[in-house]
C-alpha atoms as a PDB file:
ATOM      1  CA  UNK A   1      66.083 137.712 120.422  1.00  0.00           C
ATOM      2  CA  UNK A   2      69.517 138.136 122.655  1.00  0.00           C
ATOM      3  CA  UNK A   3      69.280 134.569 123.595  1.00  0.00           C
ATOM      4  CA  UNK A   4      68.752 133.884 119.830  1.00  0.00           C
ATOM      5  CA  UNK A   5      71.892 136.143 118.630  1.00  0.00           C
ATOM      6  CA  UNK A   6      74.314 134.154 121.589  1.00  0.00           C
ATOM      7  CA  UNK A   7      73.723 130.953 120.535  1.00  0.00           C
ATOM      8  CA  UNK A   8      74.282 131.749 116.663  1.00  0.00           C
ATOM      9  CA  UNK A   9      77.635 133.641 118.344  1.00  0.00           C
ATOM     10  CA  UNK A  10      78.065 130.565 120.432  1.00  0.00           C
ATOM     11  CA  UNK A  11      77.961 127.845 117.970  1.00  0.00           C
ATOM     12  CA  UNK A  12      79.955 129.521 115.180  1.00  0.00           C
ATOM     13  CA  UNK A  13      82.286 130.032 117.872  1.00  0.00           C
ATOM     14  CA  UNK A  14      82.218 126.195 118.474  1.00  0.00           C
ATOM     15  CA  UNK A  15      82.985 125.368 114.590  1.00  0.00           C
ATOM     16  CA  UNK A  16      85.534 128.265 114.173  1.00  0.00           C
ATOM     17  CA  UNK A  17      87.565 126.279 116.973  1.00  0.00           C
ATOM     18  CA  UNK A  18      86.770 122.893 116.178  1.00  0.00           C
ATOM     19  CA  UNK A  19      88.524 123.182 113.068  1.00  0.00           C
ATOM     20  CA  UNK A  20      88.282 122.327 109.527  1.00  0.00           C
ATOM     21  CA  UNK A  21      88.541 118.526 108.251  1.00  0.00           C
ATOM     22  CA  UNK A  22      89.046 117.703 105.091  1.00  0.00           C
ATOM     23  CA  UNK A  23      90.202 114.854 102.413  1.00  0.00           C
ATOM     24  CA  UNK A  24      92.904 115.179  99.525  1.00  0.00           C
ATOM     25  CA  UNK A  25      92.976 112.963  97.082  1.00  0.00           C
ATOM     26  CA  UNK A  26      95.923 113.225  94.552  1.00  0.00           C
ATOM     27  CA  UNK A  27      97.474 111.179  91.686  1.00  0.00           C
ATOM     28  CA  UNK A  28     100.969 110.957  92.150  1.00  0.00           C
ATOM     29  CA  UNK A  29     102.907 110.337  88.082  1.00  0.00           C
ATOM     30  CA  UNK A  30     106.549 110.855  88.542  1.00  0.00           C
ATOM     31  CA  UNK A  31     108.132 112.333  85.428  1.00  0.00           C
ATOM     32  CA  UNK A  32     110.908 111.005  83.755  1.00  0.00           C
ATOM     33  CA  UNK A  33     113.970 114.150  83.007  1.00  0.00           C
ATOM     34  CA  UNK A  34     116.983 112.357  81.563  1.00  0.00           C
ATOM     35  CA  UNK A  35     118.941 113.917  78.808  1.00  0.00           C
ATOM     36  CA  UNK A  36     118.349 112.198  75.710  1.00  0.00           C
ATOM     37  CA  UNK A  37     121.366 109.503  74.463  1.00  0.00           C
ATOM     38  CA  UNK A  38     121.836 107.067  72.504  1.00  0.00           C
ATOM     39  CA  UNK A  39     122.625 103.847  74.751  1.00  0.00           C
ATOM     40  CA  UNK A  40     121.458 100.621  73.380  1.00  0.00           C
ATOM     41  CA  UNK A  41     120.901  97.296  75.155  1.00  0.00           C
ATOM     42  CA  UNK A  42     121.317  93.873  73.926  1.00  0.00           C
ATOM     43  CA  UNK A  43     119.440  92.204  76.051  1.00  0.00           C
ATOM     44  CA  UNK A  44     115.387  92.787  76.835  1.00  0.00           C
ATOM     45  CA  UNK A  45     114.973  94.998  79.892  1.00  0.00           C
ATOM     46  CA  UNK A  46     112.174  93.292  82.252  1.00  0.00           C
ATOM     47  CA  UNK A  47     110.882  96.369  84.373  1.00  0.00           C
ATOM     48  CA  UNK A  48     108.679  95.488  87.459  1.00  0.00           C
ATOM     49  CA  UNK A  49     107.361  97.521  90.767  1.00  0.00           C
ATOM     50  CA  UNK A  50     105.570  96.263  93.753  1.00  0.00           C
ATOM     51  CA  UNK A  51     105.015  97.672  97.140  1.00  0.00           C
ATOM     52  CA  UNK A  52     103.778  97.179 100.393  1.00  0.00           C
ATOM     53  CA  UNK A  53     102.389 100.664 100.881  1.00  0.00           C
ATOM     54  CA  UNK A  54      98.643 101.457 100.767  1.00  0.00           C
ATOM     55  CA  UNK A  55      97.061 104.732  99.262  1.00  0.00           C
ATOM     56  CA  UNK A  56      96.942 106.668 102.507  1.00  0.00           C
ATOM     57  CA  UNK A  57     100.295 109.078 102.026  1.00  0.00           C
ATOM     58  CA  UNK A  58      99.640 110.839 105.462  1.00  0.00           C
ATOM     59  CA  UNK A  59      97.682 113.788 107.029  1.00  0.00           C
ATOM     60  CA  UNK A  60      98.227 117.785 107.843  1.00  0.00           C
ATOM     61  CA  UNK A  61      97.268 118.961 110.878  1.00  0.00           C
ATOM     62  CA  UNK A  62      97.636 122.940 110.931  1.00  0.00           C
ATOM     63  CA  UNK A  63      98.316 125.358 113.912  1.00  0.00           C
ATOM     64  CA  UNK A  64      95.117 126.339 113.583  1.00  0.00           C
ATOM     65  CA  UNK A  65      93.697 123.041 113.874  1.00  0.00           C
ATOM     66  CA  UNK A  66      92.982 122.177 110.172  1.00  0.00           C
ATOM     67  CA  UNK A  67      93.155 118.445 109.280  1.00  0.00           C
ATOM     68  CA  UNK A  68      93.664 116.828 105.836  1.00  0.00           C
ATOM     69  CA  UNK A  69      93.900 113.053 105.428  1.00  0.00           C
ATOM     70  CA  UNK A  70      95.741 112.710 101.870  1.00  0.00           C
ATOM     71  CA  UNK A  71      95.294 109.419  99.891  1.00  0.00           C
ATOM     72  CA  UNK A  72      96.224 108.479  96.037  1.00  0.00           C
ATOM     73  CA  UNK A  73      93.568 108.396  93.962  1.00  0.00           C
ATOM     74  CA  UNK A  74      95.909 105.820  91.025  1.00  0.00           C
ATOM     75  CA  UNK A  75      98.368 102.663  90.909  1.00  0.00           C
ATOM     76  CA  UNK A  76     101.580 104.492  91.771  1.00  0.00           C
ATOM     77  CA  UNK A  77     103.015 101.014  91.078  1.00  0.00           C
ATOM     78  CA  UNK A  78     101.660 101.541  86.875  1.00  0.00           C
ATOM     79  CA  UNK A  79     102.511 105.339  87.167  1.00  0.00           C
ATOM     80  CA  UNK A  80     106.672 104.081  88.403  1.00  0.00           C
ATOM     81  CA  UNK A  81     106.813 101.785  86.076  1.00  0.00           C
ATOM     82  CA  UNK A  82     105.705 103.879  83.117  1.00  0.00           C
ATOM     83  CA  UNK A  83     107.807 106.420  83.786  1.00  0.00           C
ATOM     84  CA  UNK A  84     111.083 104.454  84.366  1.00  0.00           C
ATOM     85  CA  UNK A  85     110.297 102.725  81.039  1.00  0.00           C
ATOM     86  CA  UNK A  86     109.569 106.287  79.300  1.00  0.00           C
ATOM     87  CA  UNK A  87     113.161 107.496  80.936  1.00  0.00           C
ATOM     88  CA  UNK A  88     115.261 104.145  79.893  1.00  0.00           C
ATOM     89  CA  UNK A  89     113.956 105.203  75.787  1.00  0.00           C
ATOM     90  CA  UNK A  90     114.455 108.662  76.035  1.00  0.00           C
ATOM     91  CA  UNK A  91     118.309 107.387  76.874  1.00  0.00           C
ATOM     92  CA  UNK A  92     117.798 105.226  73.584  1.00  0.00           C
ATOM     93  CA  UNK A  93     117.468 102.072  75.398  1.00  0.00           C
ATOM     94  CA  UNK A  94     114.462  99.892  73.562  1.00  0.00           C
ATOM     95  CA  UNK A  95     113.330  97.765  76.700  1.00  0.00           C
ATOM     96  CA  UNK A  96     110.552  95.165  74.605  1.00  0.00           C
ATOM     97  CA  UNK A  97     113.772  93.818  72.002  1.00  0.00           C
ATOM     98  CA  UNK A  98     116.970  92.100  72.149  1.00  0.00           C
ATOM     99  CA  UNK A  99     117.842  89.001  73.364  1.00  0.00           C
ATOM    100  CA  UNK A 100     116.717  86.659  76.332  1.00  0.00           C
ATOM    101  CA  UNK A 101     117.552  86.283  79.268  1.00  0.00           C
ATOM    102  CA  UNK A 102     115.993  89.574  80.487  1.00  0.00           C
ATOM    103  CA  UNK A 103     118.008  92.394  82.434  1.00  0.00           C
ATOM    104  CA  UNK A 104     115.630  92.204  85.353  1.00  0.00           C
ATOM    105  CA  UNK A 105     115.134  95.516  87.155  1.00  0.00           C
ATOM    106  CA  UNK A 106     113.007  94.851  90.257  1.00  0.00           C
ATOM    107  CA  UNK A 107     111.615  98.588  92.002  1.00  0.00           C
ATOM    108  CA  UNK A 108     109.828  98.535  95.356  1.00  0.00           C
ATOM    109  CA  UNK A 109     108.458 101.865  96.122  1.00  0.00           C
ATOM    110  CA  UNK A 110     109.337 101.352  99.878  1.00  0.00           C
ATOM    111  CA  UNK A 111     108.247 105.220 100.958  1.00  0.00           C
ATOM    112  CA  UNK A 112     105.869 107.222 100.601  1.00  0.00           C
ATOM    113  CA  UNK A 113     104.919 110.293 103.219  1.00  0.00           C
ATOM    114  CA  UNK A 114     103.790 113.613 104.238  1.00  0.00           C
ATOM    115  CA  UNK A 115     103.766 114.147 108.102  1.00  0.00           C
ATOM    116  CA  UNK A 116     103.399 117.226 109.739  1.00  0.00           C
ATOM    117  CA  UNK A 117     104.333 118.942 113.119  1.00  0.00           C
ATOM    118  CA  UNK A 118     103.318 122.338 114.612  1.00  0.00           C
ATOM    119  CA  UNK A 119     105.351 124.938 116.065  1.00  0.00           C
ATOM    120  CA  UNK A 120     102.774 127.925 117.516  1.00  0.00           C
ATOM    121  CA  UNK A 121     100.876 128.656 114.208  1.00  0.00           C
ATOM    122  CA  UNK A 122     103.901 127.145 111.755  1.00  0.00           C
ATOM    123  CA  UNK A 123     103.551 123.843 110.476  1.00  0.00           C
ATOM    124  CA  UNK A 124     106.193 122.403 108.965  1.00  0.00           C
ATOM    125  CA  UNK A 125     105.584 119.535 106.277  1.00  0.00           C
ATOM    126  CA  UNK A 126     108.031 116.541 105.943  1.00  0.00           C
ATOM    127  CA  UNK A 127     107.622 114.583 102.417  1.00  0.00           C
ATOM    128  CA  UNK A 128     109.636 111.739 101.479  1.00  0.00           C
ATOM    129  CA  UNK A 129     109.592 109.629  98.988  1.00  0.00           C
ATOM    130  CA  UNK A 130     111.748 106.150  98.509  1.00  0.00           C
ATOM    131  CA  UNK A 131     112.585 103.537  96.198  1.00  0.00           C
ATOM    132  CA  UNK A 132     114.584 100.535  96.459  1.00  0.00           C
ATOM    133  CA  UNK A 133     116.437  98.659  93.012  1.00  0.00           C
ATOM    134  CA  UNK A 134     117.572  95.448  92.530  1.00  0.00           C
ATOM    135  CA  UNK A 135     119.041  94.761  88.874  1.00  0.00           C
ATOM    136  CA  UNK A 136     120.009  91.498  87.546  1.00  0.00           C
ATOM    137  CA  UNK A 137     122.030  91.640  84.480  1.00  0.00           C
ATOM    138  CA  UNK A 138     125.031  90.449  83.104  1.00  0.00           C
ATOM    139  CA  UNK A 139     125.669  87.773  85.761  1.00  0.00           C
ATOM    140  CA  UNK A 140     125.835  90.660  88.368  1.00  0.00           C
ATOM    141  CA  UNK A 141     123.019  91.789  90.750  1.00  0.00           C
ATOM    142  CA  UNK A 142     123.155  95.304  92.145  1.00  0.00           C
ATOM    143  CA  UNK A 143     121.224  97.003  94.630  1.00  0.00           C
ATOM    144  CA  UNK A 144     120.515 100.516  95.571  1.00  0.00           C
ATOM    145  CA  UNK A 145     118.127 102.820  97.163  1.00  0.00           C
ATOM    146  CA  UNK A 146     117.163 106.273  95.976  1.00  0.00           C
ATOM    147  CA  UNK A 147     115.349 108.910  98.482  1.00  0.00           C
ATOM    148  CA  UNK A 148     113.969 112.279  98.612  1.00  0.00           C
ATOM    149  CA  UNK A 149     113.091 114.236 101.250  1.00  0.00           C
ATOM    150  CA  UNK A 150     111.443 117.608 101.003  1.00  0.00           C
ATOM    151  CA  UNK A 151     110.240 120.038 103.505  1.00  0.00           C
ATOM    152  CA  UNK A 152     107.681 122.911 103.473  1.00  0.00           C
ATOM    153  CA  UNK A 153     106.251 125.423 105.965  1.00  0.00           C
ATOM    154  CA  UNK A 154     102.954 127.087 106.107  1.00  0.00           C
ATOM    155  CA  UNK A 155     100.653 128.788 107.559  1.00  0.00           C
ATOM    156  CA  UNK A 156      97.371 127.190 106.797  1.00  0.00           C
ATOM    157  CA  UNK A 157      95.847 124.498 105.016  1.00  0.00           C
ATOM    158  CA  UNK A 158      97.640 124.251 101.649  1.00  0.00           C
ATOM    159  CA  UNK A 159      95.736 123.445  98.508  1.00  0.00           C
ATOM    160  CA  UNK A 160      95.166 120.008  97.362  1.00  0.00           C
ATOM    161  CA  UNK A 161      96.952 120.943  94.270  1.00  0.00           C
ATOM    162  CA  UNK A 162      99.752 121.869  95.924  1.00  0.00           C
ATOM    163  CA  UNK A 163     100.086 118.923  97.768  1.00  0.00           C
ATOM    164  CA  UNK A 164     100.094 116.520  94.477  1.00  0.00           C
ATOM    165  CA  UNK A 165     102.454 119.111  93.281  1.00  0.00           C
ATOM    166  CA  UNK A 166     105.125 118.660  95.984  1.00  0.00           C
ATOM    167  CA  UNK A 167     104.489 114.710  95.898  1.00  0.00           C
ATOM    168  CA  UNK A 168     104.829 114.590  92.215  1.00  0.00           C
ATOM    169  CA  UNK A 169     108.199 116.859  92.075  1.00  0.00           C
ATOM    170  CA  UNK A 170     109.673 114.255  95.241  1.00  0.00           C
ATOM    171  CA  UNK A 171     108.746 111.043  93.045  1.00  0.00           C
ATOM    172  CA  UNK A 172     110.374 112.708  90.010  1.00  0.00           C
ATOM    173  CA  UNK A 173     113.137 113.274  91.791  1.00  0.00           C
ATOM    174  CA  UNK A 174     113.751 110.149  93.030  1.00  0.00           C
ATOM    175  CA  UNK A 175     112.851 108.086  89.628  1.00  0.00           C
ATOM    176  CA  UNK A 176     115.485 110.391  87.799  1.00  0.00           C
ATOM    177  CA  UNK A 177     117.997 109.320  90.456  1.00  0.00           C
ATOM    178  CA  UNK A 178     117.497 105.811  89.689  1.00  0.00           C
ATOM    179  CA  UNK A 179     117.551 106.651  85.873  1.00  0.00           C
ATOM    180  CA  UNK A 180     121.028 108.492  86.093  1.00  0.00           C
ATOM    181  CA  UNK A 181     122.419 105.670  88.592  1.00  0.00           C
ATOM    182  CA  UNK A 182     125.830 104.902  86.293  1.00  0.00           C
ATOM    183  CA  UNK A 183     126.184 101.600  87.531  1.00  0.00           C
ATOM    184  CA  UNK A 184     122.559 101.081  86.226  1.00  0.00           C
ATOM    185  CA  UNK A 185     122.926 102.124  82.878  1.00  0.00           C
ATOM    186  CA  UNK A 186     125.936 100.282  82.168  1.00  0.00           C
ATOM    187  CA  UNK A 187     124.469  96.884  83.469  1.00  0.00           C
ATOM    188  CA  UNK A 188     121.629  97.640  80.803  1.00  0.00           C
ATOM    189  CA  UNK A 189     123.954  98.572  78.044  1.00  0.00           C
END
């Protein structure tokens, strides 16, 4: 019975210190938060995104040896795209009329992370989250990047939630950057 009562001891022991493993799996939708105007474009507005990324966004490793591999669970390309198109209208723009040749605007979602480090028991989270532009319109081509970074501490493990959370307010971010880029709006208009 003592031998018994050790080895339960002994291997919870075991799994207390080999630490917890675990998945998230998130869905990362930016949202679109542009004040509502009335800009109009003459020409159609052509909006495409592509990227060389694949769905793993990173892992968390915890002072207390937790692990979390985090992947997206949709097309963040679709989910970009949608909600660039849904910011351009809410500044009045009407993207599917007006006149051809398209305004082009090409968006590569170049970054996409969430690395940790520990410090004792503290880990600290870094997120980032990138986008590149390139706009053809009006005989002009223009370029520009947009970034966020964010950084969280903790204790343990956060939630899963929390994680899409923090990804979805960085992407938001960053796709209302683009959207309120002035040299963007007026190669649309």
């Amino acid at each position: 019975m003592l031998n018994k009562h050790f080895f339960l001891t002994l291997s919870l022991s075991t799994i207390l210190l080999a630490g917890c493993s675990t998945t998230h799996y998130i869905s990362i939708t930016p949202e679109a938060d542009v004040q509502t105007a009335s800009l109009t474009n003459d020409r159609v507005i052509n909006v495409s995104t592509n990227t060389q990324l694949n769905n793993s966004i990173g892992s968390i490793k915890t002072g207390i040896n937790e692990r979390a591999d985090i992947f997206t669970t949709n097309d963040i390309k679709l989910s970009v795209k949608e909600s660039v198109l849904k910011g351009l209208r809410e500044l009045g723009f009407t993207p599917d009329q007006g006149l051809m040749p398209a305004a082009d605007l090409q968006i590569e979602i170049s970054k996409m992370s969430y690395t940790t480090e520990v410090e004792t028991l503290k880990t600290i989270a870094t997120l980032e989250f990138e986008l590149k532009a390139t706009l053809a319109a009006k005989g002009q081509t223009y370029k520009a990047n947009y970034g966020s970074q964010k950084v969280r501490e903790y204790g343990t493990m956060p939630y899963q939630q929390a994680v899409q959370d923090d990804m979805n307010a960085l992407a938001s971010q960053t796709v209302n950057r683009l959207l309120s880029d002035p040299n963007i709006i007026t190669l649309l208009k």
